[in-house]
PDB file of N, CA and C in Angstrom:
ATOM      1  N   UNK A   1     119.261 107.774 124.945  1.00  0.00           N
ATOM      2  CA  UNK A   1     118.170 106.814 124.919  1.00  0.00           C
ATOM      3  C   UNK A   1     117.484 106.707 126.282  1.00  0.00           C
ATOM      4  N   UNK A   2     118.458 107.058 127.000  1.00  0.00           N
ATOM      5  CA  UNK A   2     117.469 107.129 128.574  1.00  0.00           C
ATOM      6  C   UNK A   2     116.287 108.050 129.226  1.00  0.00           C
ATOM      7  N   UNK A   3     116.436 109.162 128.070  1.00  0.00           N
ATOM      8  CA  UNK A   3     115.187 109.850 128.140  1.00  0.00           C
ATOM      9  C   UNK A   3     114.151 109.658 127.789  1.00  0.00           C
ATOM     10  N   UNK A   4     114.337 108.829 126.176  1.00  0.00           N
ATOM     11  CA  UNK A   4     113.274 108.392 125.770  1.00  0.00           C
ATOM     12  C   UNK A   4     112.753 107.265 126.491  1.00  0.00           C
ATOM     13  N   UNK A   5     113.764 106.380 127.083  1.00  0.00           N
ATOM     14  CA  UNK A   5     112.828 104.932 127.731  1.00  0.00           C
ATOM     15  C   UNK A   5     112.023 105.994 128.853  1.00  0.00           C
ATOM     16  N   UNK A   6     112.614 107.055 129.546  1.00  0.00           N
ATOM     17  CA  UNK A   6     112.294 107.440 130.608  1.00  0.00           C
ATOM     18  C   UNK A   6     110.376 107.816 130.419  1.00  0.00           C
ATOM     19  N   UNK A   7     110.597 108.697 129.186  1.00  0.00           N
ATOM     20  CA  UNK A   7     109.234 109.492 128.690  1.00  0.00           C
ATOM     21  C   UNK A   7     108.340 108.301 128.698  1.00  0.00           C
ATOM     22  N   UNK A   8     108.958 106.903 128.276  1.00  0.00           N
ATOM     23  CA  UNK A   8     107.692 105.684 127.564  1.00  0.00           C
ATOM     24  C   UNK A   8     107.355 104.808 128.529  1.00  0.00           C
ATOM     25  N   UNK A   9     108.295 105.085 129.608  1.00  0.00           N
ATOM     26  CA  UNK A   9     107.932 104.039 131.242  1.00  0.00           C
ATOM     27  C   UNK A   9     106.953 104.785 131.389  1.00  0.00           C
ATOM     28  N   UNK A  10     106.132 105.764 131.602  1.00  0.00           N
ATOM     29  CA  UNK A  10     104.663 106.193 132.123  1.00  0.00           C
ATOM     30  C   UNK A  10     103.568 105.010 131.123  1.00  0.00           C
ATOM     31  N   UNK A  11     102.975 104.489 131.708  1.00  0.00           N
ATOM     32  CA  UNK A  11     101.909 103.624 131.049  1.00  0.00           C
ATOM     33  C   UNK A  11     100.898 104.962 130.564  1.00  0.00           C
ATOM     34  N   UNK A  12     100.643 105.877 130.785  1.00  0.00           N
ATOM     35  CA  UNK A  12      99.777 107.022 130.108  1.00  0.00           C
ATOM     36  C   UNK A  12      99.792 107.436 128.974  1.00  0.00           C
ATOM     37  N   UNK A  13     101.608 107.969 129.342  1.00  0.00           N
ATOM     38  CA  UNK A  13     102.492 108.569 128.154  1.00  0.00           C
ATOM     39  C   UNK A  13     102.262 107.664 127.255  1.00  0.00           C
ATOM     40  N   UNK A  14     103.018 106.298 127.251  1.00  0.00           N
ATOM     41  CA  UNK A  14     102.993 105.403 126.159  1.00  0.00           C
ATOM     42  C   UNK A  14     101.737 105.097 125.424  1.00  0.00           C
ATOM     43  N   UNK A  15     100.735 105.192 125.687  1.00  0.00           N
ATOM     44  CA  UNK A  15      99.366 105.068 125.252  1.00  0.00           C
ATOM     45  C   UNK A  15      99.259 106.054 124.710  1.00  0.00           C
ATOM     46  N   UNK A  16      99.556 107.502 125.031  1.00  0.00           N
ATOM     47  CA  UNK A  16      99.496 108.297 124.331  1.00  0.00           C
ATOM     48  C   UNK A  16     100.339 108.730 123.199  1.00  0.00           C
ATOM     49  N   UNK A  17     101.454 108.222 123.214  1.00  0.00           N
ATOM     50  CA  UNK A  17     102.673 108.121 121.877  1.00  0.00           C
ATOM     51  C   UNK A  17     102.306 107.372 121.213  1.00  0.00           C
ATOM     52  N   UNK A  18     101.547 105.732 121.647  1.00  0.00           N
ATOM     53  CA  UNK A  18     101.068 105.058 120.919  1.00  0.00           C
ATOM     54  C   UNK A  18      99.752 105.595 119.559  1.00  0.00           C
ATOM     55  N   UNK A  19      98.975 106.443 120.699  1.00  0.00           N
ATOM     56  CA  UNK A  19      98.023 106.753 119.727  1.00  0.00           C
ATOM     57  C   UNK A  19      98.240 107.932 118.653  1.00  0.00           C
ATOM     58  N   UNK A  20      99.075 108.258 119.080  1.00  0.00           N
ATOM     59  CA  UNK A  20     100.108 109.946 118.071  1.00  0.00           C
ATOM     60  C   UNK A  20     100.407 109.000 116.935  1.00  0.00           C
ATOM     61  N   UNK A  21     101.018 107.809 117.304  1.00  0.00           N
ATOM     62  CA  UNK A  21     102.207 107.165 116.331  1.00  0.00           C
ATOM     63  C   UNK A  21     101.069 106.551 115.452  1.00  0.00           C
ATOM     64  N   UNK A  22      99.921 105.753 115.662  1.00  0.00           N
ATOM     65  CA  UNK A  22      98.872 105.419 115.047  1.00  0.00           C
ATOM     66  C   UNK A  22      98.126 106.291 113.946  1.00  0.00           C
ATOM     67  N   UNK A  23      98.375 107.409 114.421  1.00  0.00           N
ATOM     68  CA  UNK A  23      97.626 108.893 113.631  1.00  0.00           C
ATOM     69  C   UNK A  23      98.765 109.067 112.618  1.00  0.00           C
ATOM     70  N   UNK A  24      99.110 109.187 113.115  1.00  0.00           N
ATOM     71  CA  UNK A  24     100.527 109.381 112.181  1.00  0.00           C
ATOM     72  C   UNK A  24     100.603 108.453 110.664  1.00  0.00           C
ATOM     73  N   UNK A  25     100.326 107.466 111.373  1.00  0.00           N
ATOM     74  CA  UNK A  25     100.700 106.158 110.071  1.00  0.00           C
ATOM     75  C   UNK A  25      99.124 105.951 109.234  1.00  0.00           C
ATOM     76  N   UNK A  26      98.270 106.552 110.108  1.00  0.00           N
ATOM     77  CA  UNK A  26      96.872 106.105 109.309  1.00  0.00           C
ATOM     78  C   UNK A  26      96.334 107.485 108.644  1.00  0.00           C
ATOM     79  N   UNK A  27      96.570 108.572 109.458  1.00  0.00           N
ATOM     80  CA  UNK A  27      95.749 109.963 109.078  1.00  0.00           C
ATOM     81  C   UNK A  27      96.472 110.508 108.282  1.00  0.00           C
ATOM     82  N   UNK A  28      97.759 110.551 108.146  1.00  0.00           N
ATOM     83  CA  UNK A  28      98.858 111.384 107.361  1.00  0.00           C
ATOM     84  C   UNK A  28      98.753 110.735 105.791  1.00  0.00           C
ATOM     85  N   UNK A  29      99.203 111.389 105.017  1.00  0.00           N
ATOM     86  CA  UNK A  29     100.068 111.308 103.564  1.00  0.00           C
ATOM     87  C   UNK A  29     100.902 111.334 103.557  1.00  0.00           C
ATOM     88  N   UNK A  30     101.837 111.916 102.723  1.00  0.00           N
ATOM     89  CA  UNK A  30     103.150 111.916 102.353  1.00  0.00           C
ATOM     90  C   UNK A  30     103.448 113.634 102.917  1.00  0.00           C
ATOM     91  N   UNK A  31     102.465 113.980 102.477  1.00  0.00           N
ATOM     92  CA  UNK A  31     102.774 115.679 101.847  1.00  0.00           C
ATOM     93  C   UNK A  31     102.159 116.248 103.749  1.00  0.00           C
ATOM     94  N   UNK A  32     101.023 115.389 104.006  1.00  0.00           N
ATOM     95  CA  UNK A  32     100.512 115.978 105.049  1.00  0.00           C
ATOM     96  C   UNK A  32     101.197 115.662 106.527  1.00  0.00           C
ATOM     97  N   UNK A  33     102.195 114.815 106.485  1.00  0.00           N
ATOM     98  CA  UNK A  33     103.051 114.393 107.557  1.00  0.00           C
ATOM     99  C   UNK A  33     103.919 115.117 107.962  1.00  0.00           C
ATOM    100  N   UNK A  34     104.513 115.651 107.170  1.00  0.00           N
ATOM    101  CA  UNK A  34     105.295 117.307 107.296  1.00  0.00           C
ATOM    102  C   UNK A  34     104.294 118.554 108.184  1.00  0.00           C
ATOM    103  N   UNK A  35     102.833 118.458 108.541  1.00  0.00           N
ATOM    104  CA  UNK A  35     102.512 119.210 108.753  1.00  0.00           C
ATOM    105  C   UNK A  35     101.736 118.473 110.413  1.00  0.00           C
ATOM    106  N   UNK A  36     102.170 117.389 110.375  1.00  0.00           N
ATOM    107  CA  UNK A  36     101.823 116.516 111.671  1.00  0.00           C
ATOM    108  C   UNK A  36      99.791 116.390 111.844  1.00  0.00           C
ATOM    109  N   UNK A  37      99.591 115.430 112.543  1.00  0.00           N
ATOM    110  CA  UNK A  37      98.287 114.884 112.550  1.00  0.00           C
ATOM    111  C   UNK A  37      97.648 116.642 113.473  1.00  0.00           C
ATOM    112  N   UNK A  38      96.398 116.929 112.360  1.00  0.00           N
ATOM    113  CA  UNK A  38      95.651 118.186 113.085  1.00  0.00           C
ATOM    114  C   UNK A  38      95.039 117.682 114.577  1.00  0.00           C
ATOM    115  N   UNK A  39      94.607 118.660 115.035  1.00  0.00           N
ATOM    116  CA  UNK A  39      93.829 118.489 116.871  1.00  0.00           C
ATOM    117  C   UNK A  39      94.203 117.532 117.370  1.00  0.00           C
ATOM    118  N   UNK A  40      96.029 117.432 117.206  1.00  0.00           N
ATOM    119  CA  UNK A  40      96.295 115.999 118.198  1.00  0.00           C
ATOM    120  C   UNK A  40      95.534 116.238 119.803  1.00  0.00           C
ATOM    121  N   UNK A  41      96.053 117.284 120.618  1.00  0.00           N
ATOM    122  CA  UNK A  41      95.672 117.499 121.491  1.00  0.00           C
ATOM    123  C   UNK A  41      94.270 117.461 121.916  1.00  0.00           C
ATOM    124  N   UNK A  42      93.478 117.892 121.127  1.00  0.00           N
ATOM    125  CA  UNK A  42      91.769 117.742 121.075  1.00  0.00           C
ATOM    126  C   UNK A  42      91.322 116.190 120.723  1.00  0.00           C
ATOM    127  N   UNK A  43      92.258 115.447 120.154  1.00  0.00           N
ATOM    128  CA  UNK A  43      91.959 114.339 120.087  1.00  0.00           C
ATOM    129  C   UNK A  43      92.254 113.134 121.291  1.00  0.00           C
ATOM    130  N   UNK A  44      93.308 113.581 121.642  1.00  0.00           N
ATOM    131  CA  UNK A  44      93.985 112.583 122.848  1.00  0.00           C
ATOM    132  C   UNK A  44      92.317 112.861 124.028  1.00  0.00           C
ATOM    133  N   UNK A  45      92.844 114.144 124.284  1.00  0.00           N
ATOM    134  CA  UNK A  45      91.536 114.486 125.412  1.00  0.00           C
ATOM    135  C   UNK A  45      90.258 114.065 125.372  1.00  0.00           C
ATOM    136  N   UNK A  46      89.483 113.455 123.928  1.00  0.00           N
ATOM    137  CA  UNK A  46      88.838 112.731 123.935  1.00  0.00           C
ATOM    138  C   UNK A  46      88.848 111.437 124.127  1.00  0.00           C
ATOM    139  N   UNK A  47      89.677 111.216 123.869  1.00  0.00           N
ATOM    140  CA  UNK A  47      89.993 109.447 123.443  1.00  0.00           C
ATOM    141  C   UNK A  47      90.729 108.928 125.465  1.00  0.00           C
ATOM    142  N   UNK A  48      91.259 109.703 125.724  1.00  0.00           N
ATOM    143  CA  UNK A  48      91.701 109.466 127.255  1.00  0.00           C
ATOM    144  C   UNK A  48      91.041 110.382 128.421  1.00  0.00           C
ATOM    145  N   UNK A  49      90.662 109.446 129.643  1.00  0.00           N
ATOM    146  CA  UNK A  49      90.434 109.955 130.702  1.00  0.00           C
ATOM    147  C   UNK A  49      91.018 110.180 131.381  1.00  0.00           C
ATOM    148  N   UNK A  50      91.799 111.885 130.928  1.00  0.00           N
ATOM    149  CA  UNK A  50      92.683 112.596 131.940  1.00  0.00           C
ATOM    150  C   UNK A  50      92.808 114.043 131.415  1.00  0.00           C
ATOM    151  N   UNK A  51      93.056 114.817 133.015  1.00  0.00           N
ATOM    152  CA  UNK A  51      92.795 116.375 132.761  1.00  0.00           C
ATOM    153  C   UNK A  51      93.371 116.744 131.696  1.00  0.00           C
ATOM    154  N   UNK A  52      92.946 117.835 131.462  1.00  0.00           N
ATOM    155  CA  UNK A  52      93.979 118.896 129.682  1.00  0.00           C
ATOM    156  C   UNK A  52      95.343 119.323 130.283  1.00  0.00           C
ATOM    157  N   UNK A  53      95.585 119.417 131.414  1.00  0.00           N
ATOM    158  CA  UNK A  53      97.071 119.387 132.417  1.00  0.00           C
ATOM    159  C   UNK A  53      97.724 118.259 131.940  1.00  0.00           C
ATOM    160  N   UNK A  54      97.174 117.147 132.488  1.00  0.00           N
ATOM    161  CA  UNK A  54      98.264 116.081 132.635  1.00  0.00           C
ATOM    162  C   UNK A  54      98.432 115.888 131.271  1.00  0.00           C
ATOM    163  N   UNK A  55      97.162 115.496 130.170  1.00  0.00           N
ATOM    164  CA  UNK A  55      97.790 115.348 129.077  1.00  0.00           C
ATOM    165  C   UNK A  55      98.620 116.052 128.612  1.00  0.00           C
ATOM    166  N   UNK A  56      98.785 117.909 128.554  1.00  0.00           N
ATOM    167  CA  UNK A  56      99.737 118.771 128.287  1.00  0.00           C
ATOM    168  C   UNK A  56     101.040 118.115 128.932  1.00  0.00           C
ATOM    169  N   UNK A  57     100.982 117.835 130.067  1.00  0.00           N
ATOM    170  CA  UNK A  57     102.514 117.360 130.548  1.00  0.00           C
ATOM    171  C   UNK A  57     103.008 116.376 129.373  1.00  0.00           C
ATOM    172  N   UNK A  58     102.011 115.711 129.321  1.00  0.00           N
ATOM    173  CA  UNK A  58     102.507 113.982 128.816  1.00  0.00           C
ATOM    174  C   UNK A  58     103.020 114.449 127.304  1.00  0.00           C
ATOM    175  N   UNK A  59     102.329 115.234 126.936  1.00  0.00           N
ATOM    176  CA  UNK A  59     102.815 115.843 125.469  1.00  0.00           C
ATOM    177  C   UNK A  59     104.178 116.863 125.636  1.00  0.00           C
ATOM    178  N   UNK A  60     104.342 117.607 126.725  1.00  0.00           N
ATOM    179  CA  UNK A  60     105.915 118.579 126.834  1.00  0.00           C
ATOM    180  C   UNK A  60     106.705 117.297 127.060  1.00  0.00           C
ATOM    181  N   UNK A  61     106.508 115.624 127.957  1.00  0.00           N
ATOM    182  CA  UNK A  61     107.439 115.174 128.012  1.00  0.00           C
ATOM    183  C   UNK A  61     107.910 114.649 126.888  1.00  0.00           C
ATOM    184  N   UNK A  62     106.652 114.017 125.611  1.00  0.00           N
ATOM    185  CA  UNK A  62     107.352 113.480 124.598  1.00  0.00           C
ATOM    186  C   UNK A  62     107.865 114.452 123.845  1.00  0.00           C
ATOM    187  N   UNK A  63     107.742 115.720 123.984  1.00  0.00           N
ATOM    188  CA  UNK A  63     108.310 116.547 123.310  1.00  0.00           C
ATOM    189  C   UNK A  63     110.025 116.541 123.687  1.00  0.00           C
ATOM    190  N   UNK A  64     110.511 116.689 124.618  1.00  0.00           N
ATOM    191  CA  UNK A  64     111.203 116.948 125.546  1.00  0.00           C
ATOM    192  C   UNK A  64     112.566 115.766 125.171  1.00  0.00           C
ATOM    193  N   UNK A  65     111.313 114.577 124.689  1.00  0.00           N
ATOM    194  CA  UNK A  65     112.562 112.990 124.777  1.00  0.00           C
ATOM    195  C   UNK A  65     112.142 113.307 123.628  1.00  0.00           C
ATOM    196  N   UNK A  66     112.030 114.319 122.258  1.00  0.00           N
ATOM    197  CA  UNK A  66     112.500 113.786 120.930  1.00  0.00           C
ATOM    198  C   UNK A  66     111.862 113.073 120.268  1.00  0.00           C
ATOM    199  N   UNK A  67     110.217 112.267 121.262  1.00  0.00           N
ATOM    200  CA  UNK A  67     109.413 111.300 120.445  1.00  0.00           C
ATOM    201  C   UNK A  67     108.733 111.744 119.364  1.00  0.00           C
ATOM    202  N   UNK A  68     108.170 113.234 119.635  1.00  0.00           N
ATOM    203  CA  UNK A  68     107.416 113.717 118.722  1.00  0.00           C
ATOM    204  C   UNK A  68     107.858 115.632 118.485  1.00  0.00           C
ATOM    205  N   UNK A  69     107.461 115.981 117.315  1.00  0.00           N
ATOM    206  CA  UNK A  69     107.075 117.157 117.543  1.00  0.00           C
ATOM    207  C   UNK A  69     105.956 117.914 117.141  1.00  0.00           C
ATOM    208  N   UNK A  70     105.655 119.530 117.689  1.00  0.00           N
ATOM    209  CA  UNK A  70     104.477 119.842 117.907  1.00  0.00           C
ATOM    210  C   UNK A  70     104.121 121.000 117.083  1.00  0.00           C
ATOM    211  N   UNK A  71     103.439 121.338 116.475  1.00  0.00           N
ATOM    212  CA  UNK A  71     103.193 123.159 116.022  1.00  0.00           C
ATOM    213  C   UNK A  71     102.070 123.458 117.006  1.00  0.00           C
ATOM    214  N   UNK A  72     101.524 124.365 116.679  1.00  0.00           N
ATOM    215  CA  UNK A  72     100.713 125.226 117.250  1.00  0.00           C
ATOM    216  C   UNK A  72     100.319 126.357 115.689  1.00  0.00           C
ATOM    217  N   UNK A  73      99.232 126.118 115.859  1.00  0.00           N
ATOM    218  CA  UNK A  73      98.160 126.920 114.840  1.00  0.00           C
ATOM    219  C   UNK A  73      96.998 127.908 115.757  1.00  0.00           C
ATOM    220  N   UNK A  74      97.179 128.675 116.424  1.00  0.00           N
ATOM    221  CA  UNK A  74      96.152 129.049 116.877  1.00  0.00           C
ATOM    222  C   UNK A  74      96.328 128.488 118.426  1.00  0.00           C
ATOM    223  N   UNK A  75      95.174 127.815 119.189  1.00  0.00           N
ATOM    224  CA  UNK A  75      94.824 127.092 119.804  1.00  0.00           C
ATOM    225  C   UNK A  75      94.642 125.315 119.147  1.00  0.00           C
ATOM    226  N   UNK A  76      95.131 125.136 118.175  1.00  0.00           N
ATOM    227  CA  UNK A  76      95.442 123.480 117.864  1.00  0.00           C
ATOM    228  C   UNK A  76      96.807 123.714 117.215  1.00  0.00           C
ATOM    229  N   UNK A  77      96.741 122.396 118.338  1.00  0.00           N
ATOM    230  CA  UNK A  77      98.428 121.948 117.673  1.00  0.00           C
ATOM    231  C   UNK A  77      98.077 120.672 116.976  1.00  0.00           C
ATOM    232  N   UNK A  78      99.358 120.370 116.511  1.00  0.00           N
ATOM    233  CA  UNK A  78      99.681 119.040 115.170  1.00  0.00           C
ATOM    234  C   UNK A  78     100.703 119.144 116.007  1.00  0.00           C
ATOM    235  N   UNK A  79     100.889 117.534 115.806  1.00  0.00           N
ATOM    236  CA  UNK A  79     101.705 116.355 116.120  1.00  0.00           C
ATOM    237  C   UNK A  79     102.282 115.547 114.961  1.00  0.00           C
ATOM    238  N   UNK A  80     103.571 115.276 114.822  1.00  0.00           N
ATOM    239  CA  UNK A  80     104.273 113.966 114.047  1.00  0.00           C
ATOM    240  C   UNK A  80     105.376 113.842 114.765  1.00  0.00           C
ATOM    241  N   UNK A  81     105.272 112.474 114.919  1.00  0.00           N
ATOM    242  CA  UNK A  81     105.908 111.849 115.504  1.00  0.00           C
ATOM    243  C   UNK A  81     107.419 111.644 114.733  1.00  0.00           C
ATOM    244  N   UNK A  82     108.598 111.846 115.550  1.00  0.00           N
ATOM    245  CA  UNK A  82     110.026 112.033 114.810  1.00  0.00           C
ATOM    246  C   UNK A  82     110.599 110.631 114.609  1.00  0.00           C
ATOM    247  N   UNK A  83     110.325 110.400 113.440  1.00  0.00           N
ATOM    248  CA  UNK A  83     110.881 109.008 112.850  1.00  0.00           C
ATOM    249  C   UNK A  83     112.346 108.584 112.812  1.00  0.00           C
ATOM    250  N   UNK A  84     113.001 109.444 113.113  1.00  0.00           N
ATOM    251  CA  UNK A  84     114.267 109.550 113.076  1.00  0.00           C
ATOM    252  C   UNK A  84     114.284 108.862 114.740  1.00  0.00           C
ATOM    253  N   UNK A  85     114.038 109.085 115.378  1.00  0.00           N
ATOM    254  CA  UNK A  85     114.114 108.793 117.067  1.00  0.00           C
ATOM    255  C   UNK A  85     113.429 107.213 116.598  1.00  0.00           C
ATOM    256  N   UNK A  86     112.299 107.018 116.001  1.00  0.00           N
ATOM    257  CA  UNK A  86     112.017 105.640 116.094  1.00  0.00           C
ATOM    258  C   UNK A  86     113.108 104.757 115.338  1.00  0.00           C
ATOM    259  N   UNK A  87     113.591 105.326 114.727  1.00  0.00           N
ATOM    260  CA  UNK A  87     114.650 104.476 113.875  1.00  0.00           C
ATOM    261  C   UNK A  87     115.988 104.358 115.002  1.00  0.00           C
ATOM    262  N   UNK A  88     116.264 105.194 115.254  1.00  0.00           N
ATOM    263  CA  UNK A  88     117.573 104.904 116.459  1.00  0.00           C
ATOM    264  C   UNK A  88     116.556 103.894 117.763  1.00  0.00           C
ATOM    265  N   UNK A  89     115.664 103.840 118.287  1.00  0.00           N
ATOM    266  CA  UNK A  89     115.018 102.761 119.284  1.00  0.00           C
ATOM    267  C   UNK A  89     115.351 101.721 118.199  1.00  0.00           C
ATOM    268  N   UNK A  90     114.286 101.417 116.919  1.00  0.00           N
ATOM    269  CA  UNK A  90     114.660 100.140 116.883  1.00  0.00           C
ATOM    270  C   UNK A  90     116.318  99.637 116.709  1.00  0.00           C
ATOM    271  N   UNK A  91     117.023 100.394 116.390  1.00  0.00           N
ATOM    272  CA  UNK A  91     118.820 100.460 115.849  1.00  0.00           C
ATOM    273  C   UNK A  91     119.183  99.521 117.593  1.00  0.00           C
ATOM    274  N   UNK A  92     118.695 100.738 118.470  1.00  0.00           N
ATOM    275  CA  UNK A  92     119.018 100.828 119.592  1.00  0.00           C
ATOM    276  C   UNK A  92     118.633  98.430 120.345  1.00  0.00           C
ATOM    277  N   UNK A  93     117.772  97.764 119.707  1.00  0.00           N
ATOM    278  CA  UNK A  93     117.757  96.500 119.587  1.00  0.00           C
ATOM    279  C   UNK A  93     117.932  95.762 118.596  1.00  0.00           C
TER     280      UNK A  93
END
């Protein structure tokens, strides 16, 4: 669990898990959640003012703590966020 608090102490990061986790619950289906929210990455970079670097970091770290995971199609990746990890945080209080 200390990785994950570690990944969500960045006020960036967390804004940005926040808005993954938002996509997730609003853009997805049932069937399409298995295949994670399309142009996460093209989407963050719009929606936040910060280089395609740092956001890449901020996305290998939530990758890294288990928050989310990623495909790659090409040049766009999809994002869903691993519910299983949110269920052990809330367990975890």
């Amino acid at each position: 669990m200390a990785k994950v608090f570690k990944a969500l102490s960045n006020e960036q990061r967390l804004k940005l898990f926040k808005m993954i986790y938002y996509w997730n619950q609003t853009v997805c289906d049932e069937d399409s959640c298995n295949k994670g929210v399309d142009k996460s990455f093209s989407r963050a970079c719009d929606c936040m003012d910060l280089s395609r670097s740092t956001i890449s970091h901020h996305f290998k770290e939530l990758k890294n703590a288990g928050l989310i995971s990623c495909t790659r199609k090409g040049q766009q990746f999809s994002c869903c966020v691993n519910q299983d990890m949110i269920d052990a945080i809330k367990e975890f209080f």
